[in-house]
N, C-alpha and C. Protein backbone atom coordinates (compact mmCIF):
# COMPACT_ATOMS: atom_id res chain seq x y z
N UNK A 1 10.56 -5.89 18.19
CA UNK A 1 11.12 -5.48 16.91
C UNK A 1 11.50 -6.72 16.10
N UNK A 2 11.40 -6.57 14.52
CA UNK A 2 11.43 -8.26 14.13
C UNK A 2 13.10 -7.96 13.60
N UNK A 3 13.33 -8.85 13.74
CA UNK A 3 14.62 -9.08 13.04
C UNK A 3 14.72 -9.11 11.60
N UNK A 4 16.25 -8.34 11.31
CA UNK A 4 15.76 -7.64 9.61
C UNK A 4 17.13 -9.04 9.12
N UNK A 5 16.57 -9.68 7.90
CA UNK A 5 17.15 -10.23 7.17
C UNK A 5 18.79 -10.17 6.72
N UNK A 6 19.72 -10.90 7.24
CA UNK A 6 21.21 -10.82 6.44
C UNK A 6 21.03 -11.51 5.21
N UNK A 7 22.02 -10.14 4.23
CA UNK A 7 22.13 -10.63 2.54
C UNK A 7 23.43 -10.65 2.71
N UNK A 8 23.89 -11.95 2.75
CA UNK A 8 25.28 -12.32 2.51
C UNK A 8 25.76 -11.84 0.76
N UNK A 9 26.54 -11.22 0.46
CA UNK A 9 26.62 -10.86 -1.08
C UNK A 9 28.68 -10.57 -1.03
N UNK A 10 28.96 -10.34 -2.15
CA UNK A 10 30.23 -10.13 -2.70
C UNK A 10 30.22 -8.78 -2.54
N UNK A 11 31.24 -8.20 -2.48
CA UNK A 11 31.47 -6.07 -2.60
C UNK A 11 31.04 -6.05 -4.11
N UNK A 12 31.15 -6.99 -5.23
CA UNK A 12 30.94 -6.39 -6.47
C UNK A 12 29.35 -6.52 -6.47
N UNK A 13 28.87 -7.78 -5.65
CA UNK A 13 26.97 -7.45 -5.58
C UNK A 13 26.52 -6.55 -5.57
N UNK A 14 27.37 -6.15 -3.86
CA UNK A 14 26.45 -4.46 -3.03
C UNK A 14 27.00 -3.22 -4.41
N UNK A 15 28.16 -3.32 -4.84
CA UNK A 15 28.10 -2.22 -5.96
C UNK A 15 27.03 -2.45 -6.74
N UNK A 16 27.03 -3.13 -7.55
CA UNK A 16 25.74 -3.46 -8.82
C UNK A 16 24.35 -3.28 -8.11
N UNK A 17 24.02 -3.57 -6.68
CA UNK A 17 22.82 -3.06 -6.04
C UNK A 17 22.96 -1.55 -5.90
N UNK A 18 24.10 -1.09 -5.93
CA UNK A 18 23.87 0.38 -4.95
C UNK A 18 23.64 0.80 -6.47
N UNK A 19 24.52 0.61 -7.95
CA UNK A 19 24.18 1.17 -8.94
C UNK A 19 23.11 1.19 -9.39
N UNK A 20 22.19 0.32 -9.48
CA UNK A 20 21.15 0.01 -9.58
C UNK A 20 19.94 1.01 -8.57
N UNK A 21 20.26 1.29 -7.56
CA UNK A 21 19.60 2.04 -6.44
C UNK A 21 19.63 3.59 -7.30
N UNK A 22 20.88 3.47 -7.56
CA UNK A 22 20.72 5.21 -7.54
C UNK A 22 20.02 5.41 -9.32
N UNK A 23 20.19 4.29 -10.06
CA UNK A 23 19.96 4.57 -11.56
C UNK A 23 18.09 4.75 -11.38
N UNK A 24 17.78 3.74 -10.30
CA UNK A 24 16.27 3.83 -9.88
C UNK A 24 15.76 5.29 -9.29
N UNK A 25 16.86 5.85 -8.24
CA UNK A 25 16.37 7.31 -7.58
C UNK A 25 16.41 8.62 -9.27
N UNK A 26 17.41 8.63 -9.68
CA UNK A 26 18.38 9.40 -10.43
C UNK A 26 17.07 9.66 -11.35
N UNK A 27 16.98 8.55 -12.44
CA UNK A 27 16.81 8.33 -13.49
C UNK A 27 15.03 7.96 -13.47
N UNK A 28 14.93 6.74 -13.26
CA UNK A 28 13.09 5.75 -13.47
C UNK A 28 12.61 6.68 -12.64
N UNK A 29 12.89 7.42 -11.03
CA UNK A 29 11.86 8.27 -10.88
C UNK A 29 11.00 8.72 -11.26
N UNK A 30 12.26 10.15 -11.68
CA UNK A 30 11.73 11.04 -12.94
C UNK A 30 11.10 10.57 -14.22
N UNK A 31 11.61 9.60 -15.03
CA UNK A 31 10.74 9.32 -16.05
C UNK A 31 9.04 8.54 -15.67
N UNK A 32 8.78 8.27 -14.61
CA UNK A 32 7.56 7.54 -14.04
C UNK A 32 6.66 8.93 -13.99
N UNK A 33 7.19 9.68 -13.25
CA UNK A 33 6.63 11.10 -13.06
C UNK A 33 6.38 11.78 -13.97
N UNK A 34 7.32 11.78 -15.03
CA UNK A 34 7.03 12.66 -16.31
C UNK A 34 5.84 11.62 -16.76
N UNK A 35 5.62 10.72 -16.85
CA UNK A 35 4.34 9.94 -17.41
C UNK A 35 3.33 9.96 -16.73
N UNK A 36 3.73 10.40 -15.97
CA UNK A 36 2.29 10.55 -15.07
C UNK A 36 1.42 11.55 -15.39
N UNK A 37 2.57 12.74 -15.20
CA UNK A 37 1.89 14.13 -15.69
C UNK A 37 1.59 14.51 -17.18
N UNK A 38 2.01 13.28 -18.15
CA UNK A 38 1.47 13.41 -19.50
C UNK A 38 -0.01 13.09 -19.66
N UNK A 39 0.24 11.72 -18.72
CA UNK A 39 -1.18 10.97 -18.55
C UNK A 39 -2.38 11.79 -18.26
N UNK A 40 -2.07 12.74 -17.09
CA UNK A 40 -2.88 13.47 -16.49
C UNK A 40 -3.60 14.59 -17.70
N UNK A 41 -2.54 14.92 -18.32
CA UNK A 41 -2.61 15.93 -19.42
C UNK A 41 -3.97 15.49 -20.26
N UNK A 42 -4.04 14.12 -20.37
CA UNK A 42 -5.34 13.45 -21.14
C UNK A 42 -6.68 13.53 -20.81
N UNK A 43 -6.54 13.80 -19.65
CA UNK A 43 -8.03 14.18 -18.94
C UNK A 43 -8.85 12.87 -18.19
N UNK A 44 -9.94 12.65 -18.28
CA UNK A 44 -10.56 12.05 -17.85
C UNK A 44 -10.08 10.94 -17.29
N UNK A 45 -9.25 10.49 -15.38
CA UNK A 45 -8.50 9.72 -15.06
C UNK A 45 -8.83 8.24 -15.15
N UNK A 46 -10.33 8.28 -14.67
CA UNK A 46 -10.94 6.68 -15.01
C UNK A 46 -11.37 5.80 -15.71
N UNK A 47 -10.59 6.48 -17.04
CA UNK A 47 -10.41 5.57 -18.35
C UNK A 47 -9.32 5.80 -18.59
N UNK A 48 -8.60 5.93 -18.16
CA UNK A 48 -7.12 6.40 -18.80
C UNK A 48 -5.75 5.12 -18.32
N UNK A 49 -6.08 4.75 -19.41
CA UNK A 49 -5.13 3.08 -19.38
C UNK A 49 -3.76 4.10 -19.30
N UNK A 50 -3.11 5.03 -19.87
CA UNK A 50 -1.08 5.33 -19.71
C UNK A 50 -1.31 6.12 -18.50
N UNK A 51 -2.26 6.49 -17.77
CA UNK A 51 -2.32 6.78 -16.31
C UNK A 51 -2.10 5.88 -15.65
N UNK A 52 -2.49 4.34 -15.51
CA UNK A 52 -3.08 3.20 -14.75
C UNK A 52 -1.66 2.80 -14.96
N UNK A 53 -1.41 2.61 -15.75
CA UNK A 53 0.29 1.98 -16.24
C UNK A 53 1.38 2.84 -15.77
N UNK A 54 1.04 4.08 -15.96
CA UNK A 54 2.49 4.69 -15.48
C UNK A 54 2.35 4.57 -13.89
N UNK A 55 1.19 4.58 -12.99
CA UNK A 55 1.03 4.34 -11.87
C UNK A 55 1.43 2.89 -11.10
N UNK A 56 1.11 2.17 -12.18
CA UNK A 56 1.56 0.58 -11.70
C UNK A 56 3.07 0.47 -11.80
N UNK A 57 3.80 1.57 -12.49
CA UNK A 57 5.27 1.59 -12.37
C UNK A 57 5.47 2.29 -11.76
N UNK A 58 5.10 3.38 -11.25
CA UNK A 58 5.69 3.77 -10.05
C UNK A 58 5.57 3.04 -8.68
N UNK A 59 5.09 1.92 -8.90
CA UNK A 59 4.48 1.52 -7.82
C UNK A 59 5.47 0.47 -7.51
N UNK A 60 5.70 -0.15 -8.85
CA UNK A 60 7.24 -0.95 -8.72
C UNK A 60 8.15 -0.18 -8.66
N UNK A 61 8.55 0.71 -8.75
CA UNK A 61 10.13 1.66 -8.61
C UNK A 61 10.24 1.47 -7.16
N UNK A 62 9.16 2.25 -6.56
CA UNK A 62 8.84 2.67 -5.28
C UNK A 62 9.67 1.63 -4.60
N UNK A 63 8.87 -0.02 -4.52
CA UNK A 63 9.06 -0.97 -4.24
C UNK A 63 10.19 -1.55 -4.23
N UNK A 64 10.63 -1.63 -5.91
CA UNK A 64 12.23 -1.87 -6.03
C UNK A 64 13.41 -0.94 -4.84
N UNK A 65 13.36 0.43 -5.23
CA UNK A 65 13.78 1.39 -4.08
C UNK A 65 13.96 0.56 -2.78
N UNK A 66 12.72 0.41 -2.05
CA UNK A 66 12.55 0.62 -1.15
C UNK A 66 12.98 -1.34 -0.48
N UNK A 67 13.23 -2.28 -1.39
CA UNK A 67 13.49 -3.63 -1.26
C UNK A 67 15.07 -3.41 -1.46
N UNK A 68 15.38 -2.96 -2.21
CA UNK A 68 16.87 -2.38 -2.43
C UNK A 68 17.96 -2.37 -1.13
N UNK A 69 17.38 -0.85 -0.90
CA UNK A 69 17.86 -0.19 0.48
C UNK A 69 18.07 -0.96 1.46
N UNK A 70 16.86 -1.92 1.86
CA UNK A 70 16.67 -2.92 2.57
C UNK A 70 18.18 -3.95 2.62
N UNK A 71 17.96 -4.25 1.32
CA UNK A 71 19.15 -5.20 1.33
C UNK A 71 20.69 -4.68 1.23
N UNK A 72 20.62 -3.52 0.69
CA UNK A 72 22.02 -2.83 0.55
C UNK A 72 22.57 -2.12 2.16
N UNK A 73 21.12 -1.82 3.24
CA UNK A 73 21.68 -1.62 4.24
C UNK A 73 21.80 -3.05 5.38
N UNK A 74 21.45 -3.78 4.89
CA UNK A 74 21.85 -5.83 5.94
C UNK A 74 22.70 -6.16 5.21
N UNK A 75 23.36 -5.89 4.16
CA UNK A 75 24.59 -6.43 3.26
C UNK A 75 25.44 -6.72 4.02
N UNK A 76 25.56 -8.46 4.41
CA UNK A 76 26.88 -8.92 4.52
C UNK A 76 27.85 -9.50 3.74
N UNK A 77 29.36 -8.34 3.53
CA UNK A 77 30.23 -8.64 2.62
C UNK A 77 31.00 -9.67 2.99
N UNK A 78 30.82 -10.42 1.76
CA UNK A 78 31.85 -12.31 1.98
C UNK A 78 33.16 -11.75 1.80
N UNK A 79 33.87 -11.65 2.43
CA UNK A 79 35.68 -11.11 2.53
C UNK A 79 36.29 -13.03 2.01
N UNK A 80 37.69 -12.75 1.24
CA UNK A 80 38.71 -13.16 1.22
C UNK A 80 38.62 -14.37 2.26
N UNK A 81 39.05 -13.46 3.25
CA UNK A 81 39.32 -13.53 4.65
C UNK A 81 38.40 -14.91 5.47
N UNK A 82 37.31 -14.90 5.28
CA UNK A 82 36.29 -15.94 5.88
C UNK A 82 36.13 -17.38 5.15
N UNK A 83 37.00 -17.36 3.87
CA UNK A 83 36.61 -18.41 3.21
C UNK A 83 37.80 -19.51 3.48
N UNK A 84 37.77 -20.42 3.04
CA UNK A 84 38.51 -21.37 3.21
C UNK A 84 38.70 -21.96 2.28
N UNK A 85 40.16 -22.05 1.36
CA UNK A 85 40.31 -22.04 -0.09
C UNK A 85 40.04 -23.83 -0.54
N UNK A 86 39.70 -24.59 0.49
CA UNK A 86 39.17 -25.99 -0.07
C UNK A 86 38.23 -26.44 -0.55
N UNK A 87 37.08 -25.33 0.34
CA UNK A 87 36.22 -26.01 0.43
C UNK A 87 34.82 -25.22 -0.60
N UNK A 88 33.65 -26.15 -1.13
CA UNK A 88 33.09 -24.98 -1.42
C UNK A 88 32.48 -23.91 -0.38
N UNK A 89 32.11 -22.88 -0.94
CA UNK A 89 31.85 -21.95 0.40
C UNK A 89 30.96 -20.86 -0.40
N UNK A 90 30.34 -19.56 0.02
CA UNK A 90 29.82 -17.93 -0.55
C UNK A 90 30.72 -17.90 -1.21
N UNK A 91 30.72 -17.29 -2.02
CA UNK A 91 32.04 -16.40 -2.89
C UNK A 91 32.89 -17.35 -3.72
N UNK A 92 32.73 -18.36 -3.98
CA UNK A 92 33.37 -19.36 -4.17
C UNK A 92 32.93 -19.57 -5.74
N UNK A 93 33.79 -19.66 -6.70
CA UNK A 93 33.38 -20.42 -8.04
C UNK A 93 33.78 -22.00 -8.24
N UNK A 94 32.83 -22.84 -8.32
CA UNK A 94 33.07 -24.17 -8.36
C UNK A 94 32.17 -24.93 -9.80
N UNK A 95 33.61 -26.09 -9.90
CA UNK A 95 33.34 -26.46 -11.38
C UNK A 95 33.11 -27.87 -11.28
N UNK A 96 31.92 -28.26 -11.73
CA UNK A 96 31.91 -29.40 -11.28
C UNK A 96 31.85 -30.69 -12.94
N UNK A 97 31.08 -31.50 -12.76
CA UNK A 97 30.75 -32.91 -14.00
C UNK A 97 29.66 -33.53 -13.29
N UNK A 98 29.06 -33.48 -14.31
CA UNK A 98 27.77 -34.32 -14.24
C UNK A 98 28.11 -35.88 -14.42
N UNK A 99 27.70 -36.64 -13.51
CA UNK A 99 27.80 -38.14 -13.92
C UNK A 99 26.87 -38.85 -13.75
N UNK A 100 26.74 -39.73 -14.72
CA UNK A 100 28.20 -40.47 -15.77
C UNK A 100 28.47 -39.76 -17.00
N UNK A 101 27.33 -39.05 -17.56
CA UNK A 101 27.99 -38.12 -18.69
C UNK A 101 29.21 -37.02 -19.04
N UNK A 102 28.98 -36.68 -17.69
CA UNK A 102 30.56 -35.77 -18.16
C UNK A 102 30.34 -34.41 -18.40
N UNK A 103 29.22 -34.06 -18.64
CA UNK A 103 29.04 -32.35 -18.49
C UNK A 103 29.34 -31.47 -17.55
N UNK A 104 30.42 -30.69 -18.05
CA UNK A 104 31.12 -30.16 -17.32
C UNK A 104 30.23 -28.51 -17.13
N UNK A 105 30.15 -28.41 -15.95
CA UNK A 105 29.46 -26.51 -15.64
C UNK A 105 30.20 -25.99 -14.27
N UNK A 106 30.22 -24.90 -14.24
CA UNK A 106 30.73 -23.90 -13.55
C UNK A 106 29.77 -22.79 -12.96
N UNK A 107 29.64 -22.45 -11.63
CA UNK A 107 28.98 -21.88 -10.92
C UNK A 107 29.35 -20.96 -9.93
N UNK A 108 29.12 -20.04 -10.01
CA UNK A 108 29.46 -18.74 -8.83
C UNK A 108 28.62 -19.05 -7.90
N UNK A 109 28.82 -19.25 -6.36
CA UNK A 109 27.61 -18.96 -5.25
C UNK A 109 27.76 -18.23 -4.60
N UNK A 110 26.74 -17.77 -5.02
CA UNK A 110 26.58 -15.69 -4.38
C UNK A 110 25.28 -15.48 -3.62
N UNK A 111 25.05 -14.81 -2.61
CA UNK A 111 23.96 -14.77 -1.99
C UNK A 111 22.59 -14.43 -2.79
N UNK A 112 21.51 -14.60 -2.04
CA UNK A 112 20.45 -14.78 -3.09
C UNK A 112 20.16 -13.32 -3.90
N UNK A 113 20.25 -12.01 -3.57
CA UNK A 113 20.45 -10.81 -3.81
C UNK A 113 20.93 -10.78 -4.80
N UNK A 114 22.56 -11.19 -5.10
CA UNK A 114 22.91 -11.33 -6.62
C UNK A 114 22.92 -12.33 -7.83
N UNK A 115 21.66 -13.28 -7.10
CA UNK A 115 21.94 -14.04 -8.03
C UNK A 115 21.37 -14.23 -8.88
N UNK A 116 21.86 -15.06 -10.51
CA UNK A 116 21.80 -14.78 -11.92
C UNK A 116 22.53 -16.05 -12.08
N UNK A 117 21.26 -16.99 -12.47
CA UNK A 117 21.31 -18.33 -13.31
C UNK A 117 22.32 -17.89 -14.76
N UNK A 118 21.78 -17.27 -15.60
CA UNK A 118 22.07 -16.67 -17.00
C UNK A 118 23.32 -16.28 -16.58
N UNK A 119 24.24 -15.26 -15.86
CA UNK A 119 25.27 -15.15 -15.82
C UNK A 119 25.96 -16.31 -14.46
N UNK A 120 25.80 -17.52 -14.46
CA UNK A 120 26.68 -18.12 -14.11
C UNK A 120 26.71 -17.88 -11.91
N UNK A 121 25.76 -17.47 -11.83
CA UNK A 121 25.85 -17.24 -9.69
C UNK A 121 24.53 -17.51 -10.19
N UNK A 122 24.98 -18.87 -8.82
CA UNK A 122 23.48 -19.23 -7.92
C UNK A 122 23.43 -18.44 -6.72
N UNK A 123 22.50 -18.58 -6.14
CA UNK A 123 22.35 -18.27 -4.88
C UNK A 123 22.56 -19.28 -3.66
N UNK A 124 23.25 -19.29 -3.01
CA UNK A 124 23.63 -20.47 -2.02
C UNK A 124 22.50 -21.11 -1.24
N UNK A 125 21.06 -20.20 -1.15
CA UNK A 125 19.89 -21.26 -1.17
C UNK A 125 19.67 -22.38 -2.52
N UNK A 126 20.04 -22.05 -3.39
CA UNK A 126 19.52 -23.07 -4.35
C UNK A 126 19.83 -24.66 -3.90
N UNK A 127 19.18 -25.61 -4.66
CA UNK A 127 19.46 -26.74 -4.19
C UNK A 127 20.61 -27.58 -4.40
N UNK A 128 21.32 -26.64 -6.22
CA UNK A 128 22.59 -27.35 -6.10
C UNK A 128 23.41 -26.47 -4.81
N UNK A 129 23.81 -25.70 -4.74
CA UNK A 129 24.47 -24.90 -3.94
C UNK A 129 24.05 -25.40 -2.49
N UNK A 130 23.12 -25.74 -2.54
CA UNK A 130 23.23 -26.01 -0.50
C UNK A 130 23.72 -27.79 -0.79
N UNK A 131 23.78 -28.31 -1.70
CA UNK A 131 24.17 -29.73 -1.93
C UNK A 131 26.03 -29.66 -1.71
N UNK A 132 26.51 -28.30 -2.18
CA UNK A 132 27.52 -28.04 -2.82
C UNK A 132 29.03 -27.60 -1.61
N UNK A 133 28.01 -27.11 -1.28
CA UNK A 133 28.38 -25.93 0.25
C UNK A 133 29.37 -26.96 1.05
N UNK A 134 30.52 -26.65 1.26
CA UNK A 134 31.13 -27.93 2.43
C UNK A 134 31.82 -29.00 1.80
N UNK A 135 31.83 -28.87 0.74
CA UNK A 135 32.43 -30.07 -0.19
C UNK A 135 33.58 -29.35 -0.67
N UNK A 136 34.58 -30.31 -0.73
CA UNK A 136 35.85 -30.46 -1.52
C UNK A 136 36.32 -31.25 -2.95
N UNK A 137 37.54 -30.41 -3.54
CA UNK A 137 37.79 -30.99 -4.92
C UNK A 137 37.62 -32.96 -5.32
N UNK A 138 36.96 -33.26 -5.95
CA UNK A 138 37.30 -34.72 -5.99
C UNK A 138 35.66 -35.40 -4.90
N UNK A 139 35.42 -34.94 -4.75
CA UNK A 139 34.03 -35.42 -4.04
C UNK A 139 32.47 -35.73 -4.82
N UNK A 140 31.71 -36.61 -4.91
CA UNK A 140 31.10 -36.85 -5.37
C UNK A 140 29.79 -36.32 -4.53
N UNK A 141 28.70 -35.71 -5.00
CA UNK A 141 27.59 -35.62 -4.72
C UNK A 141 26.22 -35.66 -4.96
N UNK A 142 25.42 -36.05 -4.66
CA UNK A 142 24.00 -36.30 -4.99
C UNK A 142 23.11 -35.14 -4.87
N UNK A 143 22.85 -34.24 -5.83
CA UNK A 143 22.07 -33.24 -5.67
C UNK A 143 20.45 -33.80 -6.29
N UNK A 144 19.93 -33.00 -5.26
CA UNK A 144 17.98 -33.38 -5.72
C UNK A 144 17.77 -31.78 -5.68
N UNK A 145 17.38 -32.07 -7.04
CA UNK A 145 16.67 -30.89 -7.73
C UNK A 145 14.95 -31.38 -7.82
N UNK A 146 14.09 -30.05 -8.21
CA UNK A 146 13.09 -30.12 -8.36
C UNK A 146 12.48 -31.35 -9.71
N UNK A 147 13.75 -31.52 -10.69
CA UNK A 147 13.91 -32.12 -12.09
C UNK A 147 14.18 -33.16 -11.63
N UNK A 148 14.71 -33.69 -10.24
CA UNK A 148 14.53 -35.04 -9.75
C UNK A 148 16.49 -35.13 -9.59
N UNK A 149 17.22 -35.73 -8.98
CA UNK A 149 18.43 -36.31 -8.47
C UNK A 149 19.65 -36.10 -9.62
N UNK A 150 20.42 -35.79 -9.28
CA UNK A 150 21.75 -36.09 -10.17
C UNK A 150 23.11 -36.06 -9.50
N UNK A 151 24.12 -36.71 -9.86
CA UNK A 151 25.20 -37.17 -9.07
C UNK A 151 26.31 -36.53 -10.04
N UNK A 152 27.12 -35.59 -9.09
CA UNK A 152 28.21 -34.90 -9.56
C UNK A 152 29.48 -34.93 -8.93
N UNK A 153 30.93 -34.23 -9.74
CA UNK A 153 31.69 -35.03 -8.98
C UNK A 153 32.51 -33.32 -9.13
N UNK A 154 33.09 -32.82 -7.62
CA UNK A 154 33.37 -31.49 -7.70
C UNK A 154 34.85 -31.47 -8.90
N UNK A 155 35.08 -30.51 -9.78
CA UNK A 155 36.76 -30.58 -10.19
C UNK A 155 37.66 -29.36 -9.66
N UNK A 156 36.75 -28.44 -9.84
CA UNK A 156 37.62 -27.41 -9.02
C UNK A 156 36.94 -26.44 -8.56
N UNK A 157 37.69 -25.71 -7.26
CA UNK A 157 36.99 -24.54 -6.34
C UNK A 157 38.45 -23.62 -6.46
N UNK A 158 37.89 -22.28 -7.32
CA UNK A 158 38.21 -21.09 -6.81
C UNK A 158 37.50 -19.53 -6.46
């Protein structure tokens, strides 16, 4: 039997996954289906491009669904409890500076499941985040990104 994947995530992740789950069962189902059977309504299936399309989305729902579940049932919740308020860690928002310039950014690291560049969570695979992981306030670090090296200096972890 292969071993099924741990998604380390926040309780507010697995919510926004489970909402997401059911808005997919509830809701995109049914509307995939209703297009289907419009499609069908058109007749002739092997020219019928809003047949081929509504099929290629059900095909992602399905998928989404079924990648979902997956991860919403291996969901490991990052508690309070496991972290250690020094250091960076999962669950952790840390603010760091770019040097020598001084650009200051702020980062959520959240397991890869919830994560969202655009709203501010990496995923603790990323490369700043595994650079990041284990470090304390006042520490300097050398992250190598794909964009090539940069040296940052942590300011705060909460």
């Amino acid at each position: 039997m292969a071993i099924e994947k741990v998604f380390p995530m926040t309780q507010e992740g697995k919510q926004k996954l489970e909402q997401e789950l059911e808005h997919l069962k509830s809701v995109k189902r049914k509307e995939v289906v209703e297009r289907i059977k419009i499609a069908r309504s058109f007749g002739d299936l092997s020219e019928n491009s809003e047949y081929d399309s509504a099929k290629e989305e059900q095909a992602f729902v399905e998928g989404r669904i079924t990648t979902l579940e997956n991860m919403i049932r291996n969901a490991k919740i990052i508690s309070e409890d496991d972290m250690n308020s020094d250091v960076v860690s999962l669950g952790k928002k840390v603010t760091f500076i770019e040097l020598p310039n001084g650009d200051e950014e702020t980062y959520s690291i959240v397991g890869s499941a919830e994560a969202d560049p655009f709203e501010g969570k990496i995923s603790n695979d990323s490369p700043i985040a595994r650079s990041l992981i284990g470090k304390s306030v006042g520490e300097e670090v050398t992250v190598v990104t794909p964009g090539g090296e940069m040296k940052v200096r942590i300011t705060s972890i909460s």
